[in-house]
Structure formats: C-alpha cells, structure tokens
C-alpha atoms as a PDB file:
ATOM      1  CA  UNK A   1     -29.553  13.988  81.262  1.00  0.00           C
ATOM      2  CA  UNK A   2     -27.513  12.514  78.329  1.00  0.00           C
ATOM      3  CA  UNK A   3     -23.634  13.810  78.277  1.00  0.00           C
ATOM      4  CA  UNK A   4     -22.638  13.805  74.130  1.00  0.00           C
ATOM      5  CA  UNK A   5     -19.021  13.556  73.549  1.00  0.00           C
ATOM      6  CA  UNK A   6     -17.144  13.566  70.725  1.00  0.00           C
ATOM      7  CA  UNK A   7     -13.705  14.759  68.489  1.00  0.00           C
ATOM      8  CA  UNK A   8     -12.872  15.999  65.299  1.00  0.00           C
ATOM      9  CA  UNK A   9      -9.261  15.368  64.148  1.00  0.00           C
ATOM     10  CA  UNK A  10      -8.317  17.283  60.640  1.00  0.00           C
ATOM     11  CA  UNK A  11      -5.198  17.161  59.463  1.00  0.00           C
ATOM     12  CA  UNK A  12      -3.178  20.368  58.275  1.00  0.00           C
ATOM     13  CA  UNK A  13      -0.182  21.789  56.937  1.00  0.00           C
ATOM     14  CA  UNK A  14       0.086  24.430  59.422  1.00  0.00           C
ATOM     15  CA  UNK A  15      -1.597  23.403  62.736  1.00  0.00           C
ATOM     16  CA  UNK A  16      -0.634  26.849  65.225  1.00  0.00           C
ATOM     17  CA  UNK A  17      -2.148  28.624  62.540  1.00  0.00           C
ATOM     18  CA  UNK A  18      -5.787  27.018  62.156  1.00  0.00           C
ATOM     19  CA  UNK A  19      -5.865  26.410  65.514  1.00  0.00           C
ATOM     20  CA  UNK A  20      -5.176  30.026  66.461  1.00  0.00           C
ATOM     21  CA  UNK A  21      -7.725  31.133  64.356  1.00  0.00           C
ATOM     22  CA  UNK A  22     -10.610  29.109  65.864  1.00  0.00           C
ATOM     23  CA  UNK A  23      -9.485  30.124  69.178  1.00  0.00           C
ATOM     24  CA  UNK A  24     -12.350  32.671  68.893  1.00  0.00           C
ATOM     25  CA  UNK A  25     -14.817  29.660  68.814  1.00  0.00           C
ATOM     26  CA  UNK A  26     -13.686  27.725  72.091  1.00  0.00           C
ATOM     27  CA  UNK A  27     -17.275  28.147  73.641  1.00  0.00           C
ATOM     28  CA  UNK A  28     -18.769  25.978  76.486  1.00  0.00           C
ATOM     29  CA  UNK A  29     -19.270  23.214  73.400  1.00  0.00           C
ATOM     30  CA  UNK A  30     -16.284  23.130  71.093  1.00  0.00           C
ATOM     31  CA  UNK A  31     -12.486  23.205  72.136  1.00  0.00           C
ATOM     32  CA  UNK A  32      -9.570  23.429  69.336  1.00  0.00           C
ATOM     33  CA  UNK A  33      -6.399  23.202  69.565  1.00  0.00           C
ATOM     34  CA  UNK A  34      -3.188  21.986  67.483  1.00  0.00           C
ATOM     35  CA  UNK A  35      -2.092  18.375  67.581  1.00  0.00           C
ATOM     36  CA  UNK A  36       1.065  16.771  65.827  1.00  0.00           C
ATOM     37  CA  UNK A  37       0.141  17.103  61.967  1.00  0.00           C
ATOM     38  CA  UNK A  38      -3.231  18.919  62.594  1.00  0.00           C
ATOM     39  CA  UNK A  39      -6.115  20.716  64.523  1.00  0.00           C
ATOM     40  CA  UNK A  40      -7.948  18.511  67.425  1.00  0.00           C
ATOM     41  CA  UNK A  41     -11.709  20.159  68.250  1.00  0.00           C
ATOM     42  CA  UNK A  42     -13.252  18.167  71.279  1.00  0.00           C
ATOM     43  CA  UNK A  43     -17.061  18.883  71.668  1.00  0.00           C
ATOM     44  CA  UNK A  44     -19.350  18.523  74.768  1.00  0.00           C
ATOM     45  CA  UNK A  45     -22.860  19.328  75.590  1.00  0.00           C
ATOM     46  CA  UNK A  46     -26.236  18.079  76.378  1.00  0.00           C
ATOM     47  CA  UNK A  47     -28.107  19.154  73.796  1.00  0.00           C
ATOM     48  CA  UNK A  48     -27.926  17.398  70.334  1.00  0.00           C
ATOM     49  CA  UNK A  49     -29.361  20.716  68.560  1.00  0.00           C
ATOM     50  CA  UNK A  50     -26.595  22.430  69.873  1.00  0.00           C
ATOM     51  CA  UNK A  51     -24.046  20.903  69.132  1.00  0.00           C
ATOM     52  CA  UNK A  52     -24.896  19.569  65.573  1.00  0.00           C
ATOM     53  CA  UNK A  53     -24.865  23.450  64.645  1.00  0.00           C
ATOM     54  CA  UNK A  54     -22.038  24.158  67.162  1.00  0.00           C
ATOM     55  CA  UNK A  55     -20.386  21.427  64.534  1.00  0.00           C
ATOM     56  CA  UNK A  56     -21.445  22.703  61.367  1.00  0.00           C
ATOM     57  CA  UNK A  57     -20.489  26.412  62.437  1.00  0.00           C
ATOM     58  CA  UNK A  58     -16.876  24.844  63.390  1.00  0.00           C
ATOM     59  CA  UNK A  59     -16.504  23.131  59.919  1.00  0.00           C
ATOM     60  CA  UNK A  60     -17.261  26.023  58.078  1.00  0.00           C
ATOM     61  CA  UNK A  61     -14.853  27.603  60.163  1.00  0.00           C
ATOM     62  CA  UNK A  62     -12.283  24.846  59.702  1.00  0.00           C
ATOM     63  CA  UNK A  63     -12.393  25.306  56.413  1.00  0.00           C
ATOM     64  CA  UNK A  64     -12.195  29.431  56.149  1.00  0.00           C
ATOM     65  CA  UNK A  65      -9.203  29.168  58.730  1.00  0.00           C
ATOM     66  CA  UNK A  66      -7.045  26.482  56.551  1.00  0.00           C
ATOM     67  CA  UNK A  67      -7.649  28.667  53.856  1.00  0.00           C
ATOM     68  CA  UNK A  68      -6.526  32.066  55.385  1.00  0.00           C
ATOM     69  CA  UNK A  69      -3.216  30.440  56.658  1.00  0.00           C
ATOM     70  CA  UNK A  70      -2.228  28.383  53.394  1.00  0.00           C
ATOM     71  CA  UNK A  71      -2.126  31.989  51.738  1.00  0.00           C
ATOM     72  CA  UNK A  72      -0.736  33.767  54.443  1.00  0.00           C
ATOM     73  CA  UNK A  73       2.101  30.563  54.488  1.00  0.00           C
ATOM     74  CA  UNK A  74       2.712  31.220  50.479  1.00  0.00           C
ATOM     75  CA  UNK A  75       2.981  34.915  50.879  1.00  0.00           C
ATOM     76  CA  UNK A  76       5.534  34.748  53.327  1.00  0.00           C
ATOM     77  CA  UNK A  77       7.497  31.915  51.692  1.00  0.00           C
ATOM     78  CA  UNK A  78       7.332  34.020  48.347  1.00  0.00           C
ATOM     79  CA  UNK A  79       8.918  37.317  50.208  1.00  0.00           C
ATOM     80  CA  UNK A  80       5.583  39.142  49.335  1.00  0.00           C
ATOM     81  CA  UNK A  81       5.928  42.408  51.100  1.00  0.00           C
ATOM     82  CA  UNK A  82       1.786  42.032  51.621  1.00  0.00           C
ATOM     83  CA  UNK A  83      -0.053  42.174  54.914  1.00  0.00           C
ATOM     84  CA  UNK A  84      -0.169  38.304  56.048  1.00  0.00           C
ATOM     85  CA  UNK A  85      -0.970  36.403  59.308  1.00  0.00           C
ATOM     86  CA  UNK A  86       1.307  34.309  61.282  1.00  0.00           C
ATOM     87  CA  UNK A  87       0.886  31.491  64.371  1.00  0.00           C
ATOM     88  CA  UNK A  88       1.908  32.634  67.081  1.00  0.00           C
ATOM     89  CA  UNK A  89       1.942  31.215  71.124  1.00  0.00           C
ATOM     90  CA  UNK A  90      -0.929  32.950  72.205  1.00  0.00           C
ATOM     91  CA  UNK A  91      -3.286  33.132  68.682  1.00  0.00           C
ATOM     92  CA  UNK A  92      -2.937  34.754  65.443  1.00  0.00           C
ATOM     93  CA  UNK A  93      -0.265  37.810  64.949  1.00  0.00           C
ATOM     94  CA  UNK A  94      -1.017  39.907  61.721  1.00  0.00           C
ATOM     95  CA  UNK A  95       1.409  42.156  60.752  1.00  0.00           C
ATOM     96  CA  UNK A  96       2.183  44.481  57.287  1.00  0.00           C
ATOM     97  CA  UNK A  97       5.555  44.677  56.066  1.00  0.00           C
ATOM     98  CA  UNK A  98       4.450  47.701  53.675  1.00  0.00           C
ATOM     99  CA  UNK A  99       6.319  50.793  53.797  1.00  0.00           C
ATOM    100  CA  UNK A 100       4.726  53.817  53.808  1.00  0.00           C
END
C-alpha cells in the first residue's frame, strides 16, 4: 500500500481564526491548524481519489474561512455593534453585541 503525504502552508492575516473555522474538517485525511503568519493543513491517506477531493473541499474551504474572518476582523476594528466571529482557544466564538 502507498502512504501519500503532503502540506499546505497559506499564509493569513488572522491565523486562530481560519484555523478555527476548518476545525470542523480535521477528518482521518486533512489536519489544520495555525502556524506563525498562517494556517498549516497536513494531509494523509492511501487513496489518491480521496485525498485530491479531500484537497479541493479544504481549498474551497480555505478560502470561505479567510473570508468570514477578514470581515468579522473589520467589523470589530470599526466598533460595528453587528453580530461577528472571533478566534478563540478552543475554535470559533460568535457573539452579537445588539441590544434588544
């Protein structure tokens, strides 16, 4: 049996963040988490298949995740009173300021 191996460095404004948000993916194949200055996914498998859409889910997901926490980062650096989403030590945190 072949053993594939592999990484995917990408680098990003706010690491925590992205990482916390693919934290849903780490399956059997794909694990994420932050690095200094970005988001470190290692992958693993057997099966090429697998993993080449195990890879193309995760960049799609990449790319959804630094987009969700660059607008959640703007919102809270321009005192929106908006619902936003923050990193946090054990994933994402979302929380609404709004009052009712």
């Amino acid at each position: 049996m072949i053993r594939i191996e592999g990484a995917i460095e990408t680098p990003h404004s706010h690491p925590g963040c992205v990482a916390a948000a693919l934290e849903p993916d780490n399956l059997t194949l794909i694990r994420t988490f932050p690095i200094e200055g970005g988001v470190r996914a290692e992958i693993d498998g057997t099966r090429l298949r697998s993993i080449t859409a195990s890879v193309d889910d995760y960049l799609m997901n990449l790319a959804i995740a630094e987009d969700v926490c660059t607008a959640a980062s703007k919102r809270r650096q321009g005192g929106s009173e908006s619902s936003g989403v923050e990193s946090g030590s054990n994933g994402l945190k979302i929380h609404n300021n709004r009052e009712k």
